[in-house]
Protein backbone atom coordinates (compact mmCIF):
# COMPACT_ATOMS: atom_id res chain seq x y z
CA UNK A 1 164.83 152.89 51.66
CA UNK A 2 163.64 152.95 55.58
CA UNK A 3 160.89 155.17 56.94
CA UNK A 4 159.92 155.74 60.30
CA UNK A 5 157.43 158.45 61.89
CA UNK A 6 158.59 160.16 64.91
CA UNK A 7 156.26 159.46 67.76
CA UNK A 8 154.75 163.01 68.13
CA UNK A 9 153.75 163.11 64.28
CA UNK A 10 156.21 165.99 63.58
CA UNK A 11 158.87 164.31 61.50
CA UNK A 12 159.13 161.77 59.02
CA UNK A 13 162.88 159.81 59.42
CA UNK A 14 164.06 158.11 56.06
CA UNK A 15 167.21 156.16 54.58
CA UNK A 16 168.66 157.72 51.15
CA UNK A 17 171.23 154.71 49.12
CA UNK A 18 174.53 155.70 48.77
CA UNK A 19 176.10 155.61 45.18
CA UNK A 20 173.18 152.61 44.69
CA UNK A 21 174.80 150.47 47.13
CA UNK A 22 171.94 148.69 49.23
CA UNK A 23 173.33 148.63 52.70
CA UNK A 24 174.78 152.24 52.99
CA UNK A 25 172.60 154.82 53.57
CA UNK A 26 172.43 158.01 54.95
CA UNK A 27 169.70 159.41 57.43
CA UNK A 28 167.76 162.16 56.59
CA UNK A 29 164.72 163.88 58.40
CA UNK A 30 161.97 166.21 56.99
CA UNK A 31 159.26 167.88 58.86
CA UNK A 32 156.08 166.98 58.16
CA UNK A 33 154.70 170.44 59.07
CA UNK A 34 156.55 172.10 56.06
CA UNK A 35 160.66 172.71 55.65
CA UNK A 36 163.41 171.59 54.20
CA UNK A 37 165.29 167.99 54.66
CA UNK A 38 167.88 167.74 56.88
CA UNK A 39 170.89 165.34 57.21
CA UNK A 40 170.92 163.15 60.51
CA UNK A 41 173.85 160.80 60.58
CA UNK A 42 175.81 159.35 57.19
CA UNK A 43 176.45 155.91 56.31
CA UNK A 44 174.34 153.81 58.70
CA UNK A 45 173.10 150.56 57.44
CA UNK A 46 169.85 150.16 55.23
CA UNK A 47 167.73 148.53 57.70
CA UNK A 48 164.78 149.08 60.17
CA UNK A 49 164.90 152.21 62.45
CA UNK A 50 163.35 152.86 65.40
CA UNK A 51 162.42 156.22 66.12
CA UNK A 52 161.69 157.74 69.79
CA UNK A 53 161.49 161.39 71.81
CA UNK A 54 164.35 161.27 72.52
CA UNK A 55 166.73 159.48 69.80
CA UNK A 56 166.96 156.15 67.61
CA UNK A 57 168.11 152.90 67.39
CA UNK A 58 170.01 151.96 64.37
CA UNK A 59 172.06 149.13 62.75
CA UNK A 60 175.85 149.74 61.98
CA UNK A 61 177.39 148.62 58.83
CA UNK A 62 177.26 145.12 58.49
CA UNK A 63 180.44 143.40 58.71
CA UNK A 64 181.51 140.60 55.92
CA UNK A 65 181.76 138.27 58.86
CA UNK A 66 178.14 139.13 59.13
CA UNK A 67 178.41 141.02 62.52
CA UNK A 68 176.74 144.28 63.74
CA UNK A 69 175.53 145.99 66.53
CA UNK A 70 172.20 147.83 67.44
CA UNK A 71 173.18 151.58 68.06
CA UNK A 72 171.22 154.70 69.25
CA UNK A 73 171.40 158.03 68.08
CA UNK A 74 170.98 160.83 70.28
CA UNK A 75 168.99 163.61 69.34
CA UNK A 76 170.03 166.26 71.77
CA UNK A 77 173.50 165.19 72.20
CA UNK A 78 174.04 164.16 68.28
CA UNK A 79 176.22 161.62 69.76
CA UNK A 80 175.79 157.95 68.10
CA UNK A 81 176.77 154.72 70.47
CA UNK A 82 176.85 151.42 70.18
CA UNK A 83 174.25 149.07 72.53
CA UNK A 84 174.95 145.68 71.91
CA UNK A 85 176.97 143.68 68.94
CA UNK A 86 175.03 140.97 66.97
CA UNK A 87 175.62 138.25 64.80
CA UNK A 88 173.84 137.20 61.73
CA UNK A 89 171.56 140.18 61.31
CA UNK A 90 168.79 139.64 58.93
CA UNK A 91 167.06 142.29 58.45
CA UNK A 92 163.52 142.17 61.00
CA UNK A 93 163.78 144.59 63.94
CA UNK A 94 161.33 146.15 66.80
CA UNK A 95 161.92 147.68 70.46
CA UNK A 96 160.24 147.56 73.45
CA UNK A 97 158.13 150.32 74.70
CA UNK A 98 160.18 150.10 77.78
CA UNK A 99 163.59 149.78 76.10
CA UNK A 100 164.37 146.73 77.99
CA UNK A 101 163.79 144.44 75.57
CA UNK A 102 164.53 144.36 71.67
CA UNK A 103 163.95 141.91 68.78
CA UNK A 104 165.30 140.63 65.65
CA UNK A 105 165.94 138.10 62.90
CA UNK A 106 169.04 136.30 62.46
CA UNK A 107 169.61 134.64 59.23
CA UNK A 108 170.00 130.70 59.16
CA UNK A 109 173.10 129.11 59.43
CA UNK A 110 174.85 126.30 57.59
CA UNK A 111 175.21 123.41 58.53
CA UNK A 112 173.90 121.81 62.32
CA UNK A 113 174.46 119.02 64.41
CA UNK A 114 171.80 116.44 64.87
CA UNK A 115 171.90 114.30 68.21
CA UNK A 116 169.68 111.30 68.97
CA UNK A 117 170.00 110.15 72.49
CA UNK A 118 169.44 106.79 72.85
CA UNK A 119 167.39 105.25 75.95
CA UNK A 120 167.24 108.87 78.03
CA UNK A 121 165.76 109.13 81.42
């Protein structure tokens, strides 16, 4: 399960498992003020939200080939797109208060080449 606050304190934004698989999930909301939960968006990925005025940014389902891509829901619109693909997504995620800017883990890969270069200048 995810959590995330929304900025102005009014909503709290959580990840429900689907069937007790660990990486489907669906979004839910529930006002913090009182009320019932709500439904947000099905079968996102199980992984770090980021919650702003205006939307959030999301994982999609991560591929076998261990591919993604960082999404962001629209809250007015209801309309879900991707930003960017990734590769390798491990699980660590945070934006930027300006949106320019986001961060995230990658897991290791096998295998790497090591180079020694002899007598350099």
């Amino acid at each position: 399960m995810v959590a995330s606050e929304s900025r102005d304190g009014n909503f709290l934004y959580y990840t429900q498992n689907l069937d007790n698989k660990d990486a489907l999930s669906d979004l839910w909301k529930l006002s913090l003020r009182g009320g019932k939960e709500a439904l947000v968006l099905r079968s996102i990925d199980s992984r770090p939200i980021d919650v702003r005025e205006d939307g959030m940014y999301h994982f999609a389902i991560l591929a076998p080939n261990g591919s993604s891509a960082v999404r962001f829901y629209d809250f007015a619109t209801g309309k879900d797109r991707e930003i960017t693909p990734i590769k390798d997504f491990a699980g660590g995620f945070a934006v930027s208060s300006d949106r320019k800017a986001f961060l995230f883990d990658v897991r290791a890969r096998a295998g790497a080449n090591v180079m020694v270069v002899d007598n350099f200048r």
